[in-house]
Each structure stands twice: as structure tokens, then as C-alpha cells.
C-alpha atoms as a PDB file:
ATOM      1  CA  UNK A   1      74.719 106.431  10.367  1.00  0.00           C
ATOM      2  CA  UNK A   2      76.615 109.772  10.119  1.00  0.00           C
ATOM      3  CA  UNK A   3      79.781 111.194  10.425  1.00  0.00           C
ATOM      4  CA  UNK A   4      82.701 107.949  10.825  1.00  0.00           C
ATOM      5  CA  UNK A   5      80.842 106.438  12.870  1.00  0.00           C
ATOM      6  CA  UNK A   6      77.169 104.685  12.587  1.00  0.00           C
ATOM      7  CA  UNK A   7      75.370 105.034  16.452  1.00  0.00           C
ATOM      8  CA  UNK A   8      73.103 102.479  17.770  1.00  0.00           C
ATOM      9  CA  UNK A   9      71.361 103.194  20.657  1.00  0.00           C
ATOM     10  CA  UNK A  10      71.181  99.686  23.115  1.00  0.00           C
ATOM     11  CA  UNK A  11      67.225  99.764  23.516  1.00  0.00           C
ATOM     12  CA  UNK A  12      64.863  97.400  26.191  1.00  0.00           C
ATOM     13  CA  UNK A  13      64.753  94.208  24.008  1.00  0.00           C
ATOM     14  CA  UNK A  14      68.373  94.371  23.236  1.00  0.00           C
ATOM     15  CA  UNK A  15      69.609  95.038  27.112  1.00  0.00           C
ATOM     16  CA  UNK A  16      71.435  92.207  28.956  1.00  0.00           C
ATOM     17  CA  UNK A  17      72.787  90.410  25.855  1.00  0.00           C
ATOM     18  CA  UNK A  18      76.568  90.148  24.726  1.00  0.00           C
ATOM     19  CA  UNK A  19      77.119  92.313  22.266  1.00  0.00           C
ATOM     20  CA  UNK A  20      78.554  89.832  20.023  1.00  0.00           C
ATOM     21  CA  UNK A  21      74.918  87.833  19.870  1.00  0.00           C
ATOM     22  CA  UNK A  22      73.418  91.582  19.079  1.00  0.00           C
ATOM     23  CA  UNK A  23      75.998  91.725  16.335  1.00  0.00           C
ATOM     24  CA  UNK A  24      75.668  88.527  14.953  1.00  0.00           C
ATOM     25  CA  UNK A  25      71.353  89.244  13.845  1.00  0.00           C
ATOM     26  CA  UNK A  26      72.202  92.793  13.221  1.00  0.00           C
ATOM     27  CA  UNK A  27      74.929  92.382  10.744  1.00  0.00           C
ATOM     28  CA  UNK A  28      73.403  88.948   9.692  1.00  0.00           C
ATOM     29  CA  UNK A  29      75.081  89.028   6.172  1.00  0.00           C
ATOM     30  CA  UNK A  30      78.364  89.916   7.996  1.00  0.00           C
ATOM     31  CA  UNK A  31      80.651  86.883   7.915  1.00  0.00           C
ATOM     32  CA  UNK A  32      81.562  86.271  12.080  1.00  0.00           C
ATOM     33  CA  UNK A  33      85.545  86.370  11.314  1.00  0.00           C
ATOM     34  CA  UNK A  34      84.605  90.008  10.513  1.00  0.00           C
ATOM     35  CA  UNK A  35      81.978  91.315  13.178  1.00  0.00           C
ATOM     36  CA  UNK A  36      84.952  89.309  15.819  1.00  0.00           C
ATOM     37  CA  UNK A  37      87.967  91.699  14.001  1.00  0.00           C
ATOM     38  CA  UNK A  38      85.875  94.689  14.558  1.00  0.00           C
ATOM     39  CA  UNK A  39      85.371  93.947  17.933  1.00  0.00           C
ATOM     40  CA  UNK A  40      88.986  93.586  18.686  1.00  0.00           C
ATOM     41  CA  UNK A  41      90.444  96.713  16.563  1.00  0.00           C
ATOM     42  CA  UNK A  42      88.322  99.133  17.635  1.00  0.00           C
ATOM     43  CA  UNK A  43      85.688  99.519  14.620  1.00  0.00           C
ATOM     44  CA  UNK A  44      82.843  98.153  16.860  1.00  0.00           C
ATOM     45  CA  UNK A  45      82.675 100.126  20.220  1.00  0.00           C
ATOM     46  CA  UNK A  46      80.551 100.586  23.041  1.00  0.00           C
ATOM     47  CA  UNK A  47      80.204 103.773  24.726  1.00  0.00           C
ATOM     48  CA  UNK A  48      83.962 105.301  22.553  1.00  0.00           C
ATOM     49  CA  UNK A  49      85.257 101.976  23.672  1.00  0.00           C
ATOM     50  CA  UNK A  50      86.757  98.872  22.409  1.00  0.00           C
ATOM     51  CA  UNK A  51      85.023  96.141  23.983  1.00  0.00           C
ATOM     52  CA  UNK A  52      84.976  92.124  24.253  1.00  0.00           C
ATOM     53  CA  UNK A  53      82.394  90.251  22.554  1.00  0.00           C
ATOM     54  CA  UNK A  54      81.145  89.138  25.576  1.00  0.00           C
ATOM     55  CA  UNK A  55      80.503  92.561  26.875  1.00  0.00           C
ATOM     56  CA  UNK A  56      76.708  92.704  28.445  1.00  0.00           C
ATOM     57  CA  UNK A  57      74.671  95.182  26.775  1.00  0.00           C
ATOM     58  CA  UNK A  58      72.871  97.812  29.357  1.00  0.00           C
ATOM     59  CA  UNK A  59      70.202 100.534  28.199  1.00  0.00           C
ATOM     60  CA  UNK A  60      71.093 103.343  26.171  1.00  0.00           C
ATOM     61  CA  UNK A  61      74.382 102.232  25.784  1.00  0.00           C
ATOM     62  CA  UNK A  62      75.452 103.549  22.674  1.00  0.00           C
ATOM     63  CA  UNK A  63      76.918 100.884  19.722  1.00  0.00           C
ATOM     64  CA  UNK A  64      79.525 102.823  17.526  1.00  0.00           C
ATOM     65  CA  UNK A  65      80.176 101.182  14.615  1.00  0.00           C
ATOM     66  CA  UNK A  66      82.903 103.084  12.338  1.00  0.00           C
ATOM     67  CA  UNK A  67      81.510 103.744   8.547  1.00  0.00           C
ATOM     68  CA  UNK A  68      84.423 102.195   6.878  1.00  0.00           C
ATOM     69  CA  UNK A  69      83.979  98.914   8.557  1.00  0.00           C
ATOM     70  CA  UNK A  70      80.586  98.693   6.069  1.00  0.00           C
ATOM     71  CA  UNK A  71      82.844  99.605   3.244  1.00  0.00           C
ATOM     72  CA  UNK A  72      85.728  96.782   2.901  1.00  0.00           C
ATOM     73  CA  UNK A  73      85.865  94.293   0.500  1.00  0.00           C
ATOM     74  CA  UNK A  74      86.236  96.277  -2.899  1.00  0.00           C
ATOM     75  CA  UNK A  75      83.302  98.629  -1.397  1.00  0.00           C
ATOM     76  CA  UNK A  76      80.534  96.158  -1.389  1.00  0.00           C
ATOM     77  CA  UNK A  77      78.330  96.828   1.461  1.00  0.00           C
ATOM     78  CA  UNK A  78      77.850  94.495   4.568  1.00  0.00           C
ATOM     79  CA  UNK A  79      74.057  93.271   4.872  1.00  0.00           C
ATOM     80  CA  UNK A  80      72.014  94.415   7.695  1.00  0.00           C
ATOM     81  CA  UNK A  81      69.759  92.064   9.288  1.00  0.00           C
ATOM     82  CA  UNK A  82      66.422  92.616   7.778  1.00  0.00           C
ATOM     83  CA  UNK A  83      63.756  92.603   9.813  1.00  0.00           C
ATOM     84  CA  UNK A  84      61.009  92.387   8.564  1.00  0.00           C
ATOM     85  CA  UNK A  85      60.737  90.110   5.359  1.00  0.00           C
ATOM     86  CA  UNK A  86      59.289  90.971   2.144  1.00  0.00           C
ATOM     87  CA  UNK A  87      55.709  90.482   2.299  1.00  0.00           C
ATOM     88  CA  UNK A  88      53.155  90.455  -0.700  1.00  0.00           C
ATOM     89  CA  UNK A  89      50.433  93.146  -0.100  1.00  0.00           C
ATOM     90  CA  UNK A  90      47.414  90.957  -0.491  1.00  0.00           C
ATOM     91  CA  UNK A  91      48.915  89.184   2.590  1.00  0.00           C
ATOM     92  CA  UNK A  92      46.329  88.730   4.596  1.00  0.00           C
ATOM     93  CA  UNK A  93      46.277  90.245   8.356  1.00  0.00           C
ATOM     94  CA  UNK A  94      45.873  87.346  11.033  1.00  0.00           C
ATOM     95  CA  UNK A  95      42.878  87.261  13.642  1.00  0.00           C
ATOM     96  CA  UNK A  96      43.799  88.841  16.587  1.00  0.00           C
ATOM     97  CA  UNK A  97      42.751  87.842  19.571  1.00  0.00           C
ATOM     98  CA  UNK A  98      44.698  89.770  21.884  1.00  0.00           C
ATOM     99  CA  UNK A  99      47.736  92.032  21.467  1.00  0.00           C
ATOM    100  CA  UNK A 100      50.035  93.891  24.043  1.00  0.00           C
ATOM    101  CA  UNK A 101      53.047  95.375  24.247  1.00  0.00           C
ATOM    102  CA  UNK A 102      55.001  91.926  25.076  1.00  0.00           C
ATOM    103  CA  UNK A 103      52.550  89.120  23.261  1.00  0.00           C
ATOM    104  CA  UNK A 104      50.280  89.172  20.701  1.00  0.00           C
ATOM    105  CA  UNK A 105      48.075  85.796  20.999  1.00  0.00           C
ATOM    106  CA  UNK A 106      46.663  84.876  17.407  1.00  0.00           C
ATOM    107  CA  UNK A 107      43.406  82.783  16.157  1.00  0.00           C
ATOM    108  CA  UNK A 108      44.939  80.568  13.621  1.00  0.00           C
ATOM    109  CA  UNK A 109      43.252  79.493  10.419  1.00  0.00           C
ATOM    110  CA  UNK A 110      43.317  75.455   9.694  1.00  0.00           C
ATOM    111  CA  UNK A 111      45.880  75.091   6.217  1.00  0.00           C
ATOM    112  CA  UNK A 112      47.937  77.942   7.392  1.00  0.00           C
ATOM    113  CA  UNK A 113      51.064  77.161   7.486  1.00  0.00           C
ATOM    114  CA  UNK A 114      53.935  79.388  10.614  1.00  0.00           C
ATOM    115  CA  UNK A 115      57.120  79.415   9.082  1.00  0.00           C
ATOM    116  CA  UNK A 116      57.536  80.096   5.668  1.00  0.00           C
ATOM    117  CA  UNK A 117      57.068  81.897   2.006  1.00  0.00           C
ATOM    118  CA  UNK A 118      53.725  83.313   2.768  1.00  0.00           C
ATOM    119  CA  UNK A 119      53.363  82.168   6.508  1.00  0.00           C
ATOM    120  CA  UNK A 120      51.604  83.562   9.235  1.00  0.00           C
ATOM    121  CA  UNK A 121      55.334  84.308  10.478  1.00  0.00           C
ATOM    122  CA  UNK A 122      55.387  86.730   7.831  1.00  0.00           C
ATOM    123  CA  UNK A 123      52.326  88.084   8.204  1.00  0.00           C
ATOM    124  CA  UNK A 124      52.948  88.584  11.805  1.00  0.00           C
ATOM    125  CA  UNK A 125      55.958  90.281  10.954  1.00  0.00           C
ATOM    126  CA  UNK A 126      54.439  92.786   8.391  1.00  0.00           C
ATOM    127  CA  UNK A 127      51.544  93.266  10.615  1.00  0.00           C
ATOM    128  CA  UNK A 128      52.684  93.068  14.078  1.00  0.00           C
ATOM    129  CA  UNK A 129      56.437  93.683  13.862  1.00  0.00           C
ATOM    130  CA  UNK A 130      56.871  94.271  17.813  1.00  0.00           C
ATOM    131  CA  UNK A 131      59.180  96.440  18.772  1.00  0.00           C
ATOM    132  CA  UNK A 132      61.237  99.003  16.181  1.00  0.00           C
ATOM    133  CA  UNK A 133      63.862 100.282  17.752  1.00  0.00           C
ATOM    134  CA  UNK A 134      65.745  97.192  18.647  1.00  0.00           C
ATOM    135  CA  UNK A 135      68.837  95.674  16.712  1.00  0.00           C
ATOM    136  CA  UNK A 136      68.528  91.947  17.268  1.00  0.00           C
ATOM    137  CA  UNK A 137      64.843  90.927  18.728  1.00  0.00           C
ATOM    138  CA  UNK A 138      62.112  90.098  15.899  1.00  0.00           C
ATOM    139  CA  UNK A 139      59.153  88.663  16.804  1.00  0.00           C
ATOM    140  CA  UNK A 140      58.184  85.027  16.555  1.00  0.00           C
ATOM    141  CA  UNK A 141      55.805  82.341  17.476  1.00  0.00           C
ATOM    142  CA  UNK A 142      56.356  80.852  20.860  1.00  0.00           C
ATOM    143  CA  UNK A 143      55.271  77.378  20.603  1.00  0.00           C
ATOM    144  CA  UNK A 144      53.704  75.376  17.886  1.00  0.00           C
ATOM    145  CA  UNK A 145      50.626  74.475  15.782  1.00  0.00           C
ATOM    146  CA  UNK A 146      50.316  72.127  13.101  1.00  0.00           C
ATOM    147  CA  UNK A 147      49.295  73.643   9.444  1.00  0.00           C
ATOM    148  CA  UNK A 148      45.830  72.256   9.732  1.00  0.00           C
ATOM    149  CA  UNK A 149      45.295  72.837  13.647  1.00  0.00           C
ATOM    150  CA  UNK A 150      43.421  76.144  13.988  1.00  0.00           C
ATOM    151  CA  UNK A 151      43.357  77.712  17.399  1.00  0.00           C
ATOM    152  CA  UNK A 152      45.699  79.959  19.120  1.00  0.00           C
ATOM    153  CA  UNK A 153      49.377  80.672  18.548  1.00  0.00           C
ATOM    154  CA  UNK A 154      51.549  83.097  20.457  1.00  0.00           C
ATOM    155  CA  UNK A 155      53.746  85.536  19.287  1.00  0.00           C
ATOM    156  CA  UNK A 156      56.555  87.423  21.341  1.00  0.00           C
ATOM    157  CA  UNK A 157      56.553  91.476  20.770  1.00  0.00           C
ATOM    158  CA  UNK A 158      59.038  91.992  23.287  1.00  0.00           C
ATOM    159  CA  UNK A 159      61.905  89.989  24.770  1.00  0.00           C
ATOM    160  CA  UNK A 160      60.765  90.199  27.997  1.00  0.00           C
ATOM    161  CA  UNK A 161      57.268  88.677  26.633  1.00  0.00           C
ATOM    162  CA  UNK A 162      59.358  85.930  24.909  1.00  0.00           C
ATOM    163  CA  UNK A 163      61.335  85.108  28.243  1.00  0.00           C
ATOM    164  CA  UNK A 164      58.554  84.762  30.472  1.00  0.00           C
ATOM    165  CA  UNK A 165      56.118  82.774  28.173  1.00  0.00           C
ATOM    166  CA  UNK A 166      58.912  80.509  26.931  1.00  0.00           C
ATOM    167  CA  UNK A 167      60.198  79.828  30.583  1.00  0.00           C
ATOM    168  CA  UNK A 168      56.345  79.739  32.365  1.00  0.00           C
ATOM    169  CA  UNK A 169      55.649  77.021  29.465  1.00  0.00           C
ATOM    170  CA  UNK A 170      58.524  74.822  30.367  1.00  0.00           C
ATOM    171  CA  UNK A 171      57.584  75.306  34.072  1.00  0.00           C
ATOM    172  CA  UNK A 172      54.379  73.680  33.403  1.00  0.00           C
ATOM    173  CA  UNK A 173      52.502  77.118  34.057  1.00  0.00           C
ATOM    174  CA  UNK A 174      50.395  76.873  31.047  1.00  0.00           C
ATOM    175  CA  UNK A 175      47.847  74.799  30.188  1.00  0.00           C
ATOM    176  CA  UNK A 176      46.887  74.200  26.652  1.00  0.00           C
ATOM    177  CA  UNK A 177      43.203  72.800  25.695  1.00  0.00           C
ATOM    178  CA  UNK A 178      42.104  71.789  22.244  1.00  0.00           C
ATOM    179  CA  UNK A 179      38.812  70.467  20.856  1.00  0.00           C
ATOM    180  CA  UNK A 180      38.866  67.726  18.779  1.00  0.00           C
ATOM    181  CA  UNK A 181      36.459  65.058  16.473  1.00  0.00           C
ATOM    182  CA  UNK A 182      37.565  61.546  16.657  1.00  0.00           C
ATOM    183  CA  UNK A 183      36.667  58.516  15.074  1.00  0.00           C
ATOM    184  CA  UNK A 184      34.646  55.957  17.519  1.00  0.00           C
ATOM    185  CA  UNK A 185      32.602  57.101  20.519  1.00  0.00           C
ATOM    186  CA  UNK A 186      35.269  55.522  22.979  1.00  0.00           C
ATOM    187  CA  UNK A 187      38.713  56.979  24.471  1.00  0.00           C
ATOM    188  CA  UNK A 188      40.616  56.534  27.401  1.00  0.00           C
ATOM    189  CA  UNK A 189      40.635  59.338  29.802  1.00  0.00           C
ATOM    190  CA  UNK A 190      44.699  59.222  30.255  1.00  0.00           C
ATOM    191  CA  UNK A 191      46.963  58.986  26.795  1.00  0.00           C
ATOM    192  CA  UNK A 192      49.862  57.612  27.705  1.00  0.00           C
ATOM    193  CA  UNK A 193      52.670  56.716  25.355  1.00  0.00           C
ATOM    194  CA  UNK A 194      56.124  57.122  23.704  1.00  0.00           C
ATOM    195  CA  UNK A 195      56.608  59.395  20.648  1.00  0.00           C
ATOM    196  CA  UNK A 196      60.118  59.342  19.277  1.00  0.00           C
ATOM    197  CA  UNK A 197      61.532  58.159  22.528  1.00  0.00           C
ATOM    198  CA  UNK A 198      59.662  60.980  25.139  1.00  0.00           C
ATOM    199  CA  UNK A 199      56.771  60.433  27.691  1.00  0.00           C
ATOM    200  CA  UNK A 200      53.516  61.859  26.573  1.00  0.00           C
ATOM    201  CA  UNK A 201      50.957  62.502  28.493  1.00  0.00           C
ATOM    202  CA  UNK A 202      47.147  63.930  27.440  1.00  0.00           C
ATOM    203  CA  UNK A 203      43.726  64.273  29.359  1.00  0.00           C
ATOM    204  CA  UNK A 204      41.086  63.483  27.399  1.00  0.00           C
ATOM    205  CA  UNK A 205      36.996  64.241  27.890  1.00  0.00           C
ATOM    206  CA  UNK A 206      34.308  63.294  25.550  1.00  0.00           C
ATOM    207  CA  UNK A 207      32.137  65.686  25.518  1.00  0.00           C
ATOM    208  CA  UNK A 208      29.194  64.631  23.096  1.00  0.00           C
ATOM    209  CA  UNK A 209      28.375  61.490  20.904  1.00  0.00           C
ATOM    210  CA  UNK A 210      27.312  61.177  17.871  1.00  0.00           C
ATOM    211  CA  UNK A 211      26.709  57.053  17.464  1.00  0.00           C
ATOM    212  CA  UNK A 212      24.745  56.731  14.095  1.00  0.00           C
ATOM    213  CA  UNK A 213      27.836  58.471  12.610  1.00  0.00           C
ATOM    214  CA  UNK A 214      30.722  56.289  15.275  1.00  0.00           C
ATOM    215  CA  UNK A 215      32.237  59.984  16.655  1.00  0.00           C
ATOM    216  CA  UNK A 216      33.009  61.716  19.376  1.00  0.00           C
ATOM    217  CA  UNK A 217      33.853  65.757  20.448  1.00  0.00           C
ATOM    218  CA  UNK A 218      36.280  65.320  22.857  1.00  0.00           C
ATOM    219  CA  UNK A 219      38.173  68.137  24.617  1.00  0.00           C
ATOM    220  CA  UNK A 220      41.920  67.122  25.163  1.00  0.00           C
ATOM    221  CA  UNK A 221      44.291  68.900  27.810  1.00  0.00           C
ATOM    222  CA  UNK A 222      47.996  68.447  27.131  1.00  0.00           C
ATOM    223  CA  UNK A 223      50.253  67.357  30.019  1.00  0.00           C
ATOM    224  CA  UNK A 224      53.545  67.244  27.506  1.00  0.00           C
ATOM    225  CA  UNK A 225      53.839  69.047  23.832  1.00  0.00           C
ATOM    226  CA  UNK A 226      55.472  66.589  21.399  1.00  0.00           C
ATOM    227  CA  UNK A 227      54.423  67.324  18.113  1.00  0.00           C
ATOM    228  CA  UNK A 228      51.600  65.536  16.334  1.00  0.00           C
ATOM    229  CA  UNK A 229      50.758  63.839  20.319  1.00  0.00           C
ATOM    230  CA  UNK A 230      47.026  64.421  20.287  1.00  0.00           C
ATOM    231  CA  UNK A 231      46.952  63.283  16.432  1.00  0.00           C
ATOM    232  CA  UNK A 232      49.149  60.065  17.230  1.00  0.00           C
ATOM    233  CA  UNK A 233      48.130  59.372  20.228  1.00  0.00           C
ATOM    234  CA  UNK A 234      44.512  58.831  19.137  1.00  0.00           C
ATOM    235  CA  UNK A 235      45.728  56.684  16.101  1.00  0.00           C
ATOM    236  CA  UNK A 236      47.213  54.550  18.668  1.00  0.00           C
ATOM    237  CA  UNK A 237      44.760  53.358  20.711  1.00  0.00           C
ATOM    238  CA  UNK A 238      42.252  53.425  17.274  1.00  0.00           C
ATOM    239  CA  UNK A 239      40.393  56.319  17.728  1.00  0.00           C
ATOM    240  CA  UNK A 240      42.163  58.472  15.400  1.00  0.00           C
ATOM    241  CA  UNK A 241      40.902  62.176  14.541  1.00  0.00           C
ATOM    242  CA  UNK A 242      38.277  62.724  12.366  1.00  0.00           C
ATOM    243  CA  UNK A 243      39.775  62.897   8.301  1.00  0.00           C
ATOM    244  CA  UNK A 244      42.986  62.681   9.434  1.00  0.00           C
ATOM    245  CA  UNK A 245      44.592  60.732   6.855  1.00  0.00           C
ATOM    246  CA  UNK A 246      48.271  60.157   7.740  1.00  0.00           C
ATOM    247  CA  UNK A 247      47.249  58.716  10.813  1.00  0.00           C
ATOM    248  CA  UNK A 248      44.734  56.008   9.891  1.00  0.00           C
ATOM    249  CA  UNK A 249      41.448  57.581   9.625  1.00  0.00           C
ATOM    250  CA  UNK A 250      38.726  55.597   7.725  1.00  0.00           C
ATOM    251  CA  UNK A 251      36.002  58.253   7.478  1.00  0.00           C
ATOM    252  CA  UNK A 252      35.797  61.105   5.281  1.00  0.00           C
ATOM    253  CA  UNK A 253      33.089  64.076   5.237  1.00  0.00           C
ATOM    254  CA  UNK A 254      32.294  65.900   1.994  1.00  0.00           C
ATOM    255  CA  UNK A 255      33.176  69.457   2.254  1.00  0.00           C
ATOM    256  CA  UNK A 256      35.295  69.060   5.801  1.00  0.00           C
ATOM    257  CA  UNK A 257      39.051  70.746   4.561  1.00  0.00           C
ATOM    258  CA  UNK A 258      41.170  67.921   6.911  1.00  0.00           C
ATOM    259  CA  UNK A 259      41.024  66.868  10.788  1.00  0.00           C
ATOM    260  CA  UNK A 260      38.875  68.914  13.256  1.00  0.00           C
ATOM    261  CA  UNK A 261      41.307  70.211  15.468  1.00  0.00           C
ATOM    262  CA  UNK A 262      41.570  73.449  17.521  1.00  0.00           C
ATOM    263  CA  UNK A 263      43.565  74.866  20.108  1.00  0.00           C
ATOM    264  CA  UNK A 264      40.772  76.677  21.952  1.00  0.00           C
ATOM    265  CA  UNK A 265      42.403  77.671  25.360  1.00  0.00           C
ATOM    266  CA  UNK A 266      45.300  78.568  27.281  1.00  0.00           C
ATOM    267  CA  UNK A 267      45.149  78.702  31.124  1.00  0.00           C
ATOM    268  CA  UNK A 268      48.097  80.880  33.076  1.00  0.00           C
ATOM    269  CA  UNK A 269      48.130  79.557  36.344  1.00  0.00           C
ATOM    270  CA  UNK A 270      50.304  82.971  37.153  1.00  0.00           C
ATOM    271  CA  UNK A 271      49.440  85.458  36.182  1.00  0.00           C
ATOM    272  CA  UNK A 272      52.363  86.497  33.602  1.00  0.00           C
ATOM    273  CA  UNK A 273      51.798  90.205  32.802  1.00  0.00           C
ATOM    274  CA  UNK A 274      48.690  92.366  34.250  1.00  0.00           C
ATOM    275  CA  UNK A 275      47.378  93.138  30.828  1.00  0.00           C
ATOM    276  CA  UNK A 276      47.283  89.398  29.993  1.00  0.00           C
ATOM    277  CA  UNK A 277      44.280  88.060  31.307  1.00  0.00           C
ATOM    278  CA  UNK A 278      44.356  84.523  33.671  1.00  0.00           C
ATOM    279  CA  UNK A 279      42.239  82.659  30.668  1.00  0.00           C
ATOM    280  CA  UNK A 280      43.086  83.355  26.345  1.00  0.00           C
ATOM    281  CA  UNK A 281      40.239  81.011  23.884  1.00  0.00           C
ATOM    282  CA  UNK A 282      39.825  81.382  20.361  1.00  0.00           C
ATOM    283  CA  UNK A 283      36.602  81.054  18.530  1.00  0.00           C
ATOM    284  CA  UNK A 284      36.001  77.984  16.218  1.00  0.00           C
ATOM    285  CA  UNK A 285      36.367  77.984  12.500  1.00  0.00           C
ATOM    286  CA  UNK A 286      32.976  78.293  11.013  1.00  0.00           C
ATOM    287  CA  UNK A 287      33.546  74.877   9.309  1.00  0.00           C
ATOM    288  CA  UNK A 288      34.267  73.394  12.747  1.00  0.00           C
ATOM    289  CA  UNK A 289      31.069  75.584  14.047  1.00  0.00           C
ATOM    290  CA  UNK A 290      28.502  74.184  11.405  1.00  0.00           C
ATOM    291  CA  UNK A 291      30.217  70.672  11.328  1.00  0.00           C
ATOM    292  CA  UNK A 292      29.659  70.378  15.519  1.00  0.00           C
ATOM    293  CA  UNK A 293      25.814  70.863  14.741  1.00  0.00           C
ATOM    294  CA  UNK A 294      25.589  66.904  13.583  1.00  0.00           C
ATOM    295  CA  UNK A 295      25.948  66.666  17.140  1.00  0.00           C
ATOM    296  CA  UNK A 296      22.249  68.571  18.189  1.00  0.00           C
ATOM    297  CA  UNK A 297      21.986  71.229  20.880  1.00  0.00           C
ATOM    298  CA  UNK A 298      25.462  71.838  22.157  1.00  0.00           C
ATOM    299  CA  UNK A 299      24.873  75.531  23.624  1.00  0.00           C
ATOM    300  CA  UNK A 300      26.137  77.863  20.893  1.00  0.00           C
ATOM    301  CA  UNK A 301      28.586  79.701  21.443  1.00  0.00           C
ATOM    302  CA  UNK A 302      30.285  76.533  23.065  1.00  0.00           C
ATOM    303  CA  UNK A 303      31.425  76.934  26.394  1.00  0.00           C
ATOM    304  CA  UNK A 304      34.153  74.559  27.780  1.00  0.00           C
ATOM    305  CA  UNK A 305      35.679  76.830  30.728  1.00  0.00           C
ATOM    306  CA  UNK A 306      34.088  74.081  33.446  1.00  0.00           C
END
């Protein structure tokens, strides 16, 4: 800021929003009764204008914000939005599998945990912060993974990336494949059920037996994305994953960390940006690796593309 006024230029990932919504994760420690009062006398302006909150942002419009609005209050300072989190140093920097200027897809470790003190949303965030310039887009992880599910995770690093993942996703325009170890050497093709009052819906394919130990590596294609589906789903029709506890596993393997569970693939059937290839698959977890030999001869590395 400089002068009486602080200028904010309106960048890419900030365009097309009401400036009110801008204001609101900008000035995040900014009660709303105040960010609303500047709007309406004059200290918040677009362009040397008073504006409505509901004003749509365009690119390189310029936010004025006047100096003494950050002053009030007995001079304590309003908060801006921080961006990026503090993040301990040793934190370590997640496997990238691909990164580009809208989405940044992510190999997950099993026990990591996304949100959180010491997450791999912060890590992301120190790491990976997406785009600087704007004043209300931070980047964050576009669907979910369970703490102990390793595989891929996607991250926005634009708005633009965030929009057209989130809305090809709800379209039904990605397909997400896991690899899993279950718990008997039998399972229905189709899952079918109700979790917490929702249709579910999974494909499932053994893909290789292992009957002096009663399991199965089966790869798993999910129609809908409830959480825990593939986990309860399996309990259900008693065939649940491998070590996985909570939902009624019997078996345990010395050294195995929890359930064998990885999100391996995702499949655009559009093509969503050209520098985002038609096809994204993670590696496996060494432990998953070395556990898989038990099953013999399974073509390392695995290939599951057919």
C-alpha cells in the first residue's frame, strides 16, 4: 500500500467474482459489518469508485482500499488473509506426479493425513502455492482421499483449473481407479448399496488370487464417491479390505502399516486442458509393491491400463 490508498490489482484467478467474496478471504480477520461499511462509504473502491458488493470483478481492475480503513479501532490493524500457512521447514515436499499451471496431481503417501496441522494441504501450500498475485484463490485439494489411501490427489493452482476439474467430476467425466487387497478370493462384480442414505455404485475386478492366504487384488472403478464406499462396501458383502480394522477385517500381516489401498488412475474422458494428459497413475507404495509379490509373477511394474 502507499499513499491513502492501498491498490490491488484484480488478477486472472480473482476475475468474474463479486468483489465482496474477494473481500471477504482477503481481509479474512476483517469482521463483514466492516468490509460491507467500506463498501458503501467509499473506503473500498473499484477503479476511483464506490461500488456494490456485488460488483463483478474484471482483469486489471484496480481495488483501492483507503489506508485509514486498516487503521480504526484504537489503531489495531485489520488481518489480511494469509495465504500461505506457517509451515515447519522439515515439512516434507509431496511426490509430484504432474504439475501445471492450473493442477498439480499428487502421489499420496498411506498415513498422510489432507487437511490439517502438518497436512499435505500445508505442504502443498508451502510447496506449490499456485498462483501469487491473486487476493482470494489458494490452492486446495479437489476431491478426497482417506489418511491411509495412497494414490493420487488433485490440487487446483488456478481457478480456472479448480472450475473445470470440480465441474468435469460432477459431470461424470472422470474416472477414478484404485487397487485394492481384500479379504476372501470372492466379490461381486457390481457394489451396490446405500451409505448414509445415497446410491453407491463400484466396479469391481479381481485381478489375482492368492488362496492359501484367502485374498484377492482386485482393481475397483468408482461409479459414485461417497466416502469410505470401496472400504464399506467390501465389509458389506464380507470381503472387507485387507487390515482394515474399523470395518471388520480378521487378518492381520506383520509389518503391513493398515489397508492396501491406492488410488492408481484417473481417466479424462475430455480432454480438460492440453497440457493434462487423457490418462494420470501413480506408482505404488513400496510396501504395497513388495506386499503384491505373495501373489507370484504379476508383471512388475504393474500394468492395469487394459
Amino acid at each position: 500500500m502507499n499513499g491513502e490508498n492501498g491498490v490491488f490489482i484484480i488478477a486472472e484467478n480473482d476475475e468474474g467474482r463479486r468483489i465482496d467474496r474477494i473481500l471477504r478471504k482477503f481481509l479474512a480477520k476483517t469482521p463483514l459489518s466492516r468490509i460491507y461499511s467500506a463498501i458503501r462509504t467509499g473506503k473500498i473502491k473499484i477503479n476511483g469508485r464506490k461500488c456494490k458488493p456485488d460488483y463483478i470483478t474484471v482483469k486489471g481492475d484496480k481495488l483501492e482500499i483507503r489506508t485509514a480503513f486498516f487503521n480504526e479501532d484504537n489503531g489495531k490493524k485489520c488481518g489480511f488473509y494469509e495465504k500461505i500457512p506457517v509451515v515447519a521447514d522439515s515439512e516434507e515436499k509431496p511426490a509430484v506426479i504432474l504439475r501445471t499451471n492450473d493442477l498439480l496431481f499428487i502421489n499420496k503417501k498411506n498415513g498422510e493425513i489432507v487437511h490439517g496441522e502438518k497436512s499435505l494441504c500445508q505442504a502443498v501450500l508451502k510447496h506449490f502455492p499456485g498462483t501469487e498475485n491473486s487476493l482470494a484463490f489458494t490452492s486446495g485439494p479437489l476431491h478426497r482421499l482417506d489418511k491411509n489411501t495412497s494414490g493420487i490427489i488433485t490440487f487446483s493452482q488456478s481457478l480456472k483449473g479448480a472450475q473445470k476439474f470440480s465441474r468435469a467430476l460432477k459431470e461424470g467425466k472422470i474416472e477414478k481407479y484404485y487397487l485394492g487387497i481384500i479379504e476372501g478370493i470372492n466379490i461381486k462384480k457390481e457394489l451396490k448399496s446405500i451409505i448414509d442414505g445415497k446410491d453407491c455404485f463400484t466396479l469391481a475386478e479381481p485381478l489375482a488370487v492368492l488362496k492359501s492366504e484367502n485374498i484377492a487384488l482386485v482393481r475397483f472403478k468408482l461409479i459414485t464417491g461417497r466416502k469410505h464406499q470401496i472400504r464399506i462396501q467390501c465389509s458389506r458383502l464380507g470381503t472387507p479390505l485387507l487390515n482394515d480394522i474399523k470395518y471388520g477385517s480378521k487378518q492381520s500381516f506383520h509389518g503391513a502399516k493398515s489397508y492396501f489401498l491406492h488410488a492408481y488412475k484417473l481417466k479424462f474422458k475430455e480432454r480438460l486442458f492440453d497440457d493434462v494428459p487423457d490418462t494420470i497413475t501413480a506408482a505404488l507404495p513400496e510396501d504395497f509393491s513388495l506386499f503384491l509379490k505373495k501373489f507370484g509373477d504379476l508383471s512388475f511394474p504393474l500394468n492395469f491400463d487394459s
